[in-house]
Protein backbone atom coordinates (compact mmCIF):
# COMPACT_ATOMS: atom_id res chain seq x y z
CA UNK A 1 -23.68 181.87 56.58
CA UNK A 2 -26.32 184.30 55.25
CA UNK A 3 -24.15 185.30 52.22
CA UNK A 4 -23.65 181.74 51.38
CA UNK A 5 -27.15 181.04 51.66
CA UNK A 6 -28.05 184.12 49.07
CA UNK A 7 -25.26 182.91 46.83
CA UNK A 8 -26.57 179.93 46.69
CA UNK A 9 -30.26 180.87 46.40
CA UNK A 10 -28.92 183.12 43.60
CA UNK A 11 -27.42 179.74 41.67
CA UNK A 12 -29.79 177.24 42.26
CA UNK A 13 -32.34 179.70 40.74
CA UNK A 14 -30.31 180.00 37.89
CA UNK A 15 -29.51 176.46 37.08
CA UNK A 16 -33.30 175.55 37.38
CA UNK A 17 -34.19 178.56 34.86
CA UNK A 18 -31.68 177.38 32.77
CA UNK A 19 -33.30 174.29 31.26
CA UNK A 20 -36.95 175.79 31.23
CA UNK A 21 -35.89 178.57 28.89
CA UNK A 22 -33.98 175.98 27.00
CA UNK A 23 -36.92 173.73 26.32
CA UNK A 24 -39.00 176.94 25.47
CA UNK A 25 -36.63 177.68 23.10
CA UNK A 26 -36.27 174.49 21.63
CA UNK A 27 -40.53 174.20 21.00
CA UNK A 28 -39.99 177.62 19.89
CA UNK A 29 -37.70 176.23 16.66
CA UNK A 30 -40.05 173.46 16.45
CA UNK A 31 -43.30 175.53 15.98
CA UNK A 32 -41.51 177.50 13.69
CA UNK A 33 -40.09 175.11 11.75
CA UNK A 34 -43.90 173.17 11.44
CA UNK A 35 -45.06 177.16 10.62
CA UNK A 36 -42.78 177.02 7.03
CA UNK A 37 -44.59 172.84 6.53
CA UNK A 38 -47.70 174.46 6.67
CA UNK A 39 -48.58 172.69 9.77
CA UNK A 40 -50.02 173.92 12.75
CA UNK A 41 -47.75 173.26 15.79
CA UNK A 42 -50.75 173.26 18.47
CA UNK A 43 -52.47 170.57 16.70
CA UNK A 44 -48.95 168.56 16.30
CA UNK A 45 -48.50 169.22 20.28
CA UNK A 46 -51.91 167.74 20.76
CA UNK A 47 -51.57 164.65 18.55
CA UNK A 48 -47.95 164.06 19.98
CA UNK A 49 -48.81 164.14 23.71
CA UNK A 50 -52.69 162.03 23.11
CA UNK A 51 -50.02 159.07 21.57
CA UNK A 52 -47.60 160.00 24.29
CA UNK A 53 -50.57 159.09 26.95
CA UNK A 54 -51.48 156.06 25.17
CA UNK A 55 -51.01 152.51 27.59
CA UNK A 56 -48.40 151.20 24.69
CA UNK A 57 -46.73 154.32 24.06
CA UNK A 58 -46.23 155.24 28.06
CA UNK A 59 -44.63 151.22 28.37
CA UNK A 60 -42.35 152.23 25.58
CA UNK A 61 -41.35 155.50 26.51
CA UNK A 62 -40.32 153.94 30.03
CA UNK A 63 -38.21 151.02 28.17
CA UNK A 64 -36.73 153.64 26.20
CA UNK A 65 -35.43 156.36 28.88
CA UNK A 66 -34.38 152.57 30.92
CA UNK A 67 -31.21 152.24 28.38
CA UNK A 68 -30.86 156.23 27.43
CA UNK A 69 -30.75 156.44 31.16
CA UNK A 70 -28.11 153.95 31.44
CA UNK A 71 -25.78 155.41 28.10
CA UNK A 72 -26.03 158.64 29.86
CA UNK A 73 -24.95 157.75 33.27
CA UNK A 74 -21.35 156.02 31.75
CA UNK A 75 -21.38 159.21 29.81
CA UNK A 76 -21.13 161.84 32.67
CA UNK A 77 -19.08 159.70 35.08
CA UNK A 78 -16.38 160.71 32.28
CA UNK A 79 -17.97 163.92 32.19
CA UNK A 80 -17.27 164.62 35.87
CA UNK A 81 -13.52 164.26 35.90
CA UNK A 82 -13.74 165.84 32.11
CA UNK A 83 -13.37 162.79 30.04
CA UNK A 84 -15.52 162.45 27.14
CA UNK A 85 -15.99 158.57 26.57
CA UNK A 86 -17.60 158.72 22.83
CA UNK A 87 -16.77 154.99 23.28
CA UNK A 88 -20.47 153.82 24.83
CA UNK A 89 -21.52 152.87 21.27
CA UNK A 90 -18.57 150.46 20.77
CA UNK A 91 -18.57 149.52 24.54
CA UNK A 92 -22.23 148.44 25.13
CA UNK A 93 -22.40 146.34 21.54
CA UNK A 94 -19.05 144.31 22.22
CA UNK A 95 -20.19 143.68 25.95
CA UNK A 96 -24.06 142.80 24.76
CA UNK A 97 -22.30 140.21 22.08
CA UNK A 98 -20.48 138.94 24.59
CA UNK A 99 -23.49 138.64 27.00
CA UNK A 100 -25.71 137.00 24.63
CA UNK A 101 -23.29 134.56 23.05
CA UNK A 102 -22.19 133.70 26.31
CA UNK A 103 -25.72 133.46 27.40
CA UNK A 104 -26.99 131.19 24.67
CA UNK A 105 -23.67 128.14 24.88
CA UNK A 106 -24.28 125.14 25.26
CA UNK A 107 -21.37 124.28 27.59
CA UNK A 108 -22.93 126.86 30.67
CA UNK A 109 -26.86 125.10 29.66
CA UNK A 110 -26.38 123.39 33.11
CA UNK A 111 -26.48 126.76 34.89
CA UNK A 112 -29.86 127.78 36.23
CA UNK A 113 -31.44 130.48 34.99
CA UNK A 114 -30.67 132.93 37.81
CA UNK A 115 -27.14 132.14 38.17
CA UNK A 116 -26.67 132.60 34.01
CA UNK A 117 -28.08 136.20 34.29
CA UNK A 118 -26.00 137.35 36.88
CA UNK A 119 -23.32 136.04 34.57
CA UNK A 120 -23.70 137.67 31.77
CA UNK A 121 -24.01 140.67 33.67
CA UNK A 122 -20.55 140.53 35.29
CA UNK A 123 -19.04 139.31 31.46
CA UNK A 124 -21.05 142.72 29.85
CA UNK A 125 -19.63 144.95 32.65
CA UNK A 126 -16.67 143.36 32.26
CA UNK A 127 -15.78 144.07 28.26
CA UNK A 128 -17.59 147.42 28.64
CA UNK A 129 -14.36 148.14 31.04
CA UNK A 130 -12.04 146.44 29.80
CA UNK A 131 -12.37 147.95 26.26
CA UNK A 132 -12.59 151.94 27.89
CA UNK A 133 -9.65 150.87 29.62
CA UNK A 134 -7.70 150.88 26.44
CA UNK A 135 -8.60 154.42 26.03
CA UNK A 136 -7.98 155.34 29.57
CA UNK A 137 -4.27 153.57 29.64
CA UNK A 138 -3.12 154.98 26.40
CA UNK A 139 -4.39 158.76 27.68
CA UNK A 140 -2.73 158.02 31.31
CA UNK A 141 0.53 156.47 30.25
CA UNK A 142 0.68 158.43 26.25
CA UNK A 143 -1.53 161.41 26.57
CA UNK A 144 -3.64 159.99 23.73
CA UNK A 145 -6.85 162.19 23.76
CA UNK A 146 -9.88 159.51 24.85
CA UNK A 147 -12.06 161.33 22.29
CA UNK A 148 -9.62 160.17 19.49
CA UNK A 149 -9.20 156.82 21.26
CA UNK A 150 -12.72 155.97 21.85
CA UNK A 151 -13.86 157.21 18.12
CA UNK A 152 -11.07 154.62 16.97
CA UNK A 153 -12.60 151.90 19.46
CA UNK A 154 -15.83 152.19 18.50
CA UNK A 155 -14.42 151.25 14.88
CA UNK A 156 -12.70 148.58 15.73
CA UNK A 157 -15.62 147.52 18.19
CA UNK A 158 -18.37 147.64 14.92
CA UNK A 159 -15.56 145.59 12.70
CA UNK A 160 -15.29 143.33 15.59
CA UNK A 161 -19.44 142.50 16.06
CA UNK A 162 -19.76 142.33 12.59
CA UNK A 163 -17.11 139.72 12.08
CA UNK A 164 -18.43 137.40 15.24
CA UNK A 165 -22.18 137.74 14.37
CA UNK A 166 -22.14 135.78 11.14
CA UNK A 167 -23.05 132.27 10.86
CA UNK A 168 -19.41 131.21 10.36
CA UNK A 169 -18.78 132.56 13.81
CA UNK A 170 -21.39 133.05 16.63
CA UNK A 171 -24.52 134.35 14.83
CA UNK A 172 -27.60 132.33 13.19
CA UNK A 173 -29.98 132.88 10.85
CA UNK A 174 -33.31 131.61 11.15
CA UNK A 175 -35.04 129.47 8.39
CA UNK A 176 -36.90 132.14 5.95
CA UNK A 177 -35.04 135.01 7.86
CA UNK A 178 -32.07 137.52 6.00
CA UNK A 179 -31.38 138.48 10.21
CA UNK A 180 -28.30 137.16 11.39
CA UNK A 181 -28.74 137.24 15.03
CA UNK A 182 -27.06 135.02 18.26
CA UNK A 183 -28.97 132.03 19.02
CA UNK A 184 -31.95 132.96 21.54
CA UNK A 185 -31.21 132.76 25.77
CA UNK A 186 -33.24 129.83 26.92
CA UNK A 187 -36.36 130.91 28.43
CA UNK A 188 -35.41 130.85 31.99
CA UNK A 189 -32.77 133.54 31.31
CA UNK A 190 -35.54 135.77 30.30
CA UNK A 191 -36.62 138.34 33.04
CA UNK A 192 -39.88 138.89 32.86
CA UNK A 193 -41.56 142.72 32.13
CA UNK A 194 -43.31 144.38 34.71
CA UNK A 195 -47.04 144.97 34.64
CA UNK A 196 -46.85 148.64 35.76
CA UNK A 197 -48.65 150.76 33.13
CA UNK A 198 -52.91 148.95 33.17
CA UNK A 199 -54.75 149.07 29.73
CA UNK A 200 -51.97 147.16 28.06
CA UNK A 201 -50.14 143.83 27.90
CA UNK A 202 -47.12 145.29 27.09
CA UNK A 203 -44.25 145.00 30.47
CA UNK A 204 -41.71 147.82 31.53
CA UNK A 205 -37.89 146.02 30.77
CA UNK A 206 -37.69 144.25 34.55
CA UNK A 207 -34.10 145.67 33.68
CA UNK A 208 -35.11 149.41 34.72
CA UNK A 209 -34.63 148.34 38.40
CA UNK A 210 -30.56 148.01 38.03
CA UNK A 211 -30.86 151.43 35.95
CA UNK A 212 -32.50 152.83 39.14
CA UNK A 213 -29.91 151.21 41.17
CA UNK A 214 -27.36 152.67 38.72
CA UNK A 215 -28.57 155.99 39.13
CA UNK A 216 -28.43 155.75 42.51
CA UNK A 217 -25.21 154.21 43.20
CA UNK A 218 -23.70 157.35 40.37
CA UNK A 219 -25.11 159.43 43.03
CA UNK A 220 -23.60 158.25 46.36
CA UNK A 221 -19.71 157.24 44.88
CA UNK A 222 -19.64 161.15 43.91
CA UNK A 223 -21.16 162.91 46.31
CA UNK A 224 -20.88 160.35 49.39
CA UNK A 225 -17.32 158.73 49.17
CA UNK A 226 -13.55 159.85 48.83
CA UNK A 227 -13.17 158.35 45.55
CA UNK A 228 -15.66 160.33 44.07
CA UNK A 229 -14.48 163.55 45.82
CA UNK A 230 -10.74 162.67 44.40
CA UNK A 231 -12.62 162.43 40.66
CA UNK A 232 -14.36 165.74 40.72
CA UNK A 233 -11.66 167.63 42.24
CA UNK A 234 -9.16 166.02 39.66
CA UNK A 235 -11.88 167.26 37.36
CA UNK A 236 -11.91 170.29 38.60
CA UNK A 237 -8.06 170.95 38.59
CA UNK A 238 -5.27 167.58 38.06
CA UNK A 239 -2.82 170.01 39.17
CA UNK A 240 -4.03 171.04 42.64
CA UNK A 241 -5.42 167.24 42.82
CA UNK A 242 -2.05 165.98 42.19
CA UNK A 243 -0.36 168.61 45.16
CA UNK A 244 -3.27 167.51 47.21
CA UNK A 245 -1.76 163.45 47.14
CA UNK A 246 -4.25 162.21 44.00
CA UNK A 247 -2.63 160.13 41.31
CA UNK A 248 -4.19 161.74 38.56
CA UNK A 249 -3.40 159.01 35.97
CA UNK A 250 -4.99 156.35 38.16
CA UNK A 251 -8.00 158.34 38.42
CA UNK A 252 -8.00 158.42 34.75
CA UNK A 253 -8.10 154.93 34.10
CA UNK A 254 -10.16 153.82 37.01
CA UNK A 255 -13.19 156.51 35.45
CA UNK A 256 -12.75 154.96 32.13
CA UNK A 257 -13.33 151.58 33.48
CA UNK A 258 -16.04 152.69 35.51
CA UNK A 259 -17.46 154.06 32.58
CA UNK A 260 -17.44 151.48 30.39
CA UNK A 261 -18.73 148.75 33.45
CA UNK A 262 -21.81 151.17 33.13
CA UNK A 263 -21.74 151.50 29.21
CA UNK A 264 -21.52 147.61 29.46
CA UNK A 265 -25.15 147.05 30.58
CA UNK A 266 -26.75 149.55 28.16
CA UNK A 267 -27.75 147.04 25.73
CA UNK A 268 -28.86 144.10 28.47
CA UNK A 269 -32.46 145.88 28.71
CA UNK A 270 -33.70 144.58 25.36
CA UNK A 271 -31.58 141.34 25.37
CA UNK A 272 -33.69 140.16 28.58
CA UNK A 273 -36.64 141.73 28.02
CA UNK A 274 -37.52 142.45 24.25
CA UNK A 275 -35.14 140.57 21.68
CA UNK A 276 -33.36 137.66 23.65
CA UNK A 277 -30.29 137.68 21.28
CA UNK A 278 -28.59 140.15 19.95
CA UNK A 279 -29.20 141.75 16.44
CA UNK A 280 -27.75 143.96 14.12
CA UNK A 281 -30.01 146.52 14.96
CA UNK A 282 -28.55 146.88 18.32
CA UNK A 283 -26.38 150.22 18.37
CA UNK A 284 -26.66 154.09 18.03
CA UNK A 285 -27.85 154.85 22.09
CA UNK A 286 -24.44 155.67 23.07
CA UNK A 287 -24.41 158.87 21.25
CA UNK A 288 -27.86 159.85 22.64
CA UNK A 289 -26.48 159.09 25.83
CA UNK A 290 -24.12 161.82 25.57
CA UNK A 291 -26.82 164.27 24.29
CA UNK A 292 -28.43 163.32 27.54
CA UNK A 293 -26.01 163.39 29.28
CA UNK A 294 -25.50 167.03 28.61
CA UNK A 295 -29.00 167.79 29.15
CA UNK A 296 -29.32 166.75 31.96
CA UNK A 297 -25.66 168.35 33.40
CA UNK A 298 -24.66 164.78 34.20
CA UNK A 299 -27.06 164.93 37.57
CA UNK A 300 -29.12 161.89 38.26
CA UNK A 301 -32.16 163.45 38.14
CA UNK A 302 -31.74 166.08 35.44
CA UNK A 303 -30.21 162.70 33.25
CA UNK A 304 -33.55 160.62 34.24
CA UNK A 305 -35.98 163.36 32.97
CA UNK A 306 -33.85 164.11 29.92
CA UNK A 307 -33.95 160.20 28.93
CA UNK A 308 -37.63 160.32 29.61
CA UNK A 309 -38.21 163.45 27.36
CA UNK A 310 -35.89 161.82 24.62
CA UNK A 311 -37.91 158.78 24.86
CA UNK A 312 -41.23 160.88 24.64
CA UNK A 313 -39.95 162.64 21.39
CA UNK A 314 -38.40 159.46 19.73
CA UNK A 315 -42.01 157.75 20.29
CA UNK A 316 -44.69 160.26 19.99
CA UNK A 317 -42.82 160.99 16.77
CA UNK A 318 -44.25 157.91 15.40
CA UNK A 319 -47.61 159.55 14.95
CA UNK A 320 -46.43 162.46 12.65
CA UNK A 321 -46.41 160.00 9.98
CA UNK A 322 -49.56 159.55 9.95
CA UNK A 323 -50.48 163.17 10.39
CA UNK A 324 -48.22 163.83 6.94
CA UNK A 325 -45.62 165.56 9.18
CA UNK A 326 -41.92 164.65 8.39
CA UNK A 327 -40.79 163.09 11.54
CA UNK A 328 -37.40 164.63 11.21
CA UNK A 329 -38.45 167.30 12.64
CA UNK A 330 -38.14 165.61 16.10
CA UNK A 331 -34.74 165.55 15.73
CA UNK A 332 -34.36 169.06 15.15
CA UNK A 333 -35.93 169.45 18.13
CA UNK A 334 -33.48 166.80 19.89
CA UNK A 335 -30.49 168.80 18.07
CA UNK A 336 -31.82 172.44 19.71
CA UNK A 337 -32.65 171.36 22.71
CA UNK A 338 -29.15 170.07 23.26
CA UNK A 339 -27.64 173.19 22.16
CA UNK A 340 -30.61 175.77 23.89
CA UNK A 341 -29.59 173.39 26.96
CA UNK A 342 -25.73 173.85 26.91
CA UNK A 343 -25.63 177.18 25.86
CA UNK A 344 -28.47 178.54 28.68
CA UNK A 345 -25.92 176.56 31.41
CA UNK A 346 -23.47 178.23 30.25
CA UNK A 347 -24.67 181.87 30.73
CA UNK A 348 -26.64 180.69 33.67
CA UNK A 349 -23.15 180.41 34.88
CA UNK A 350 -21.55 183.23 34.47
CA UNK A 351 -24.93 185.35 35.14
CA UNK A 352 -24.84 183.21 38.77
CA UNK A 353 -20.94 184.67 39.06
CA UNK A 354 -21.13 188.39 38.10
CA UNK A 355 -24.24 188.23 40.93
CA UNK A 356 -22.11 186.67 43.34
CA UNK A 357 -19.26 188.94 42.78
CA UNK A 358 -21.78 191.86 42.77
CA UNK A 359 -23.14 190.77 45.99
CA UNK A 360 -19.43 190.19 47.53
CA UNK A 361 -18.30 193.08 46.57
CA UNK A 362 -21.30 195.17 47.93
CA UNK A 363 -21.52 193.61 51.28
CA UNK A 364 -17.62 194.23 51.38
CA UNK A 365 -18.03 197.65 50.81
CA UNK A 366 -20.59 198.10 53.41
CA UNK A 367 -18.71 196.59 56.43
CA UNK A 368 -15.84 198.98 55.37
CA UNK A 369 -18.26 201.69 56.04
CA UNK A 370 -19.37 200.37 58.97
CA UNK A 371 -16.14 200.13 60.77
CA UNK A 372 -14.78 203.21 62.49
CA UNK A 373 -11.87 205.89 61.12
């Protein structure tokens, strides 16, 4: 019991080092990068974290890290069995579509409000599964990698929105407006933004409860329940999880669908609390959910404060325009961070295994000392 609880002293330290040299490394490219513009990095700190703390800016970082948070969680709960569902992008705009064309008919107006959100909830989760089930049934029953598969999907997906939002189909476009957009949700299919940041009368997306309640229900099906113990060991190793009684193809499809039920609700955030229809400008947060995904080692927590720091670059970014400072640079910083992130784990890893080993294999040799010729 005492060697497990050094061992595991040894590792936690490790794994919480990890990201801090990571992010030191990452503002360490950053400054460097602003040294060759000419620009001095402790005055672009400053200006970035004074709009950070701004009323607006701390409402929009918070609506932000709601559907990064979201894209990220149906990321890693491929990652965890080691699937990698690039298919969240394709996923998430089908199933909004869906949601807000469904949302906005005229033959469900009768429906009260309440009833027509829950709705178009269960029809986003919905075709967010039932499209990564395609990838998950042609890798169970073909062997069809799901990164191929879900690269193709999210093809087809984009051909697919951009054929049924046109005003031939299901889309609009308002009077002295190039947008082609679905009609908006009547008003009582709104949800209404929460008053949580003072100084502003900007709301947080009312929508960043269920990503809470996402977060938290990631946590208990793979830690607390059988299911999720029969994912991460078939993770871990199909091979022993198949001798141990797991149907390792099931598991495959049944993550995938999981997956995309999560991926589904990604874009419902800004449908019920910011845009009310959706718009071509709806896309691109499924790849920065796997980004956070990685960052934060597909843990609930570590995924939460990566989608807030994501969300705190992507808006305090805003004000380097204004300071003459090419914005891009934020994504280098997004782009090293990733990698500073992955690569620390990584030797973090190993590091936490040759110590382990070290400290077996020392405490080993000392009983065999101890005991008698």
């Amino acid at each position: 019991m005492r060697l497990a609880g050094r061992i595991d002293l040894v590792g936690a330290g490790t794994r919480l080092l990890a990201p801090v040299v990571a992010l030191l490394f990452a503002f360490g490219i950053f400054a460097a990068v602003l040294g060759v513009e000419g620009t001095n990095a402790t005055d672009a700190f400053s200006q970035m974290f004074e709009y950070a703390a701004l009323p607006d800016s701390q409402v929009d970082i918070l609506n932000r890290a709601t559907f990064y948070y979201l894209a990220a969680v149906a990321v890693a709960f491929g990652f965890r069995m080691g699937l990698f569902n690039i298919g969240v992008d394709g996923q998430y705009r089908l199933a909004t579509l869906m949601a807000a064309a469904l949302g906005s008919a005229s033959f469900i107006g009768w429906l009260p409000g309440v009833l027509r959100i829950i709705l178009m909830v269960i029809v986003a989760m919905v075709v967010g599964a039932a499209w990564a089930a395609i990838a998950g049934l042609l890798r169970a029953t073909r062997g069809v990698s799901e990164v191929i598969s879900t690269i193709m999907l999210n093809a087809v997906a984009g051909g697919l929105v951009a054929f049924l939002n046109t005003t031939d189909h299901w889309g609009t476009r308002p009077e002295g407006s190039n947008a082609v957009s679905t009609p908006l949700l009547p008003k009582d299919s709104w949800l209404p933004n929460l008053p949580l940041i003072g100084g502003t009368e900007a709301g947080v997306f009312a929508f960043s409860v269920v990503a809470v309640i996402v977060g938290v229900g990631y946590w208990f099906l793979l830690e607390r329940t059988r299911f999720g113990f029969d994912l991460r060991a078939t993770g871990y190793s199909p091979t022993v999880a198949a001798a141990s009684g797991v149907d390792a193809k099931r598991m495959v499809v049944w993550t995938m669908v999981i997956s995309g039920a999560i991926a589904g609700l990604v874009g419902l955030p800004q449908l019920f609390g910011e845009s009310h229809a959706f718009t071509d400008s709806v896309g691109g947060i499924g790849f920065t959910g796997i980004a956070i995904a990685l960052l934060g080692r597909s843990r609930p927590v570590g995924m939460a404060l990566g989608a807030l720091l994501w969300a705190f670059l992507d808006r305090s970014s805003l004000i380097l325009d204004l300071a003459d400072i090419p914005r891009e640079i934020v994504v280098i910083m997004q782009g090293s961070t990733v990698l500073a992130v992955v690569v620390a784990y990584e030797l973090a890893k190993r590091l936490s295994r040759r110590m382990q080993r070290r400290r077996v294999g020392g405490l080993v040799e000392t009983s065999q000392k101890e005991q008698p010729a």
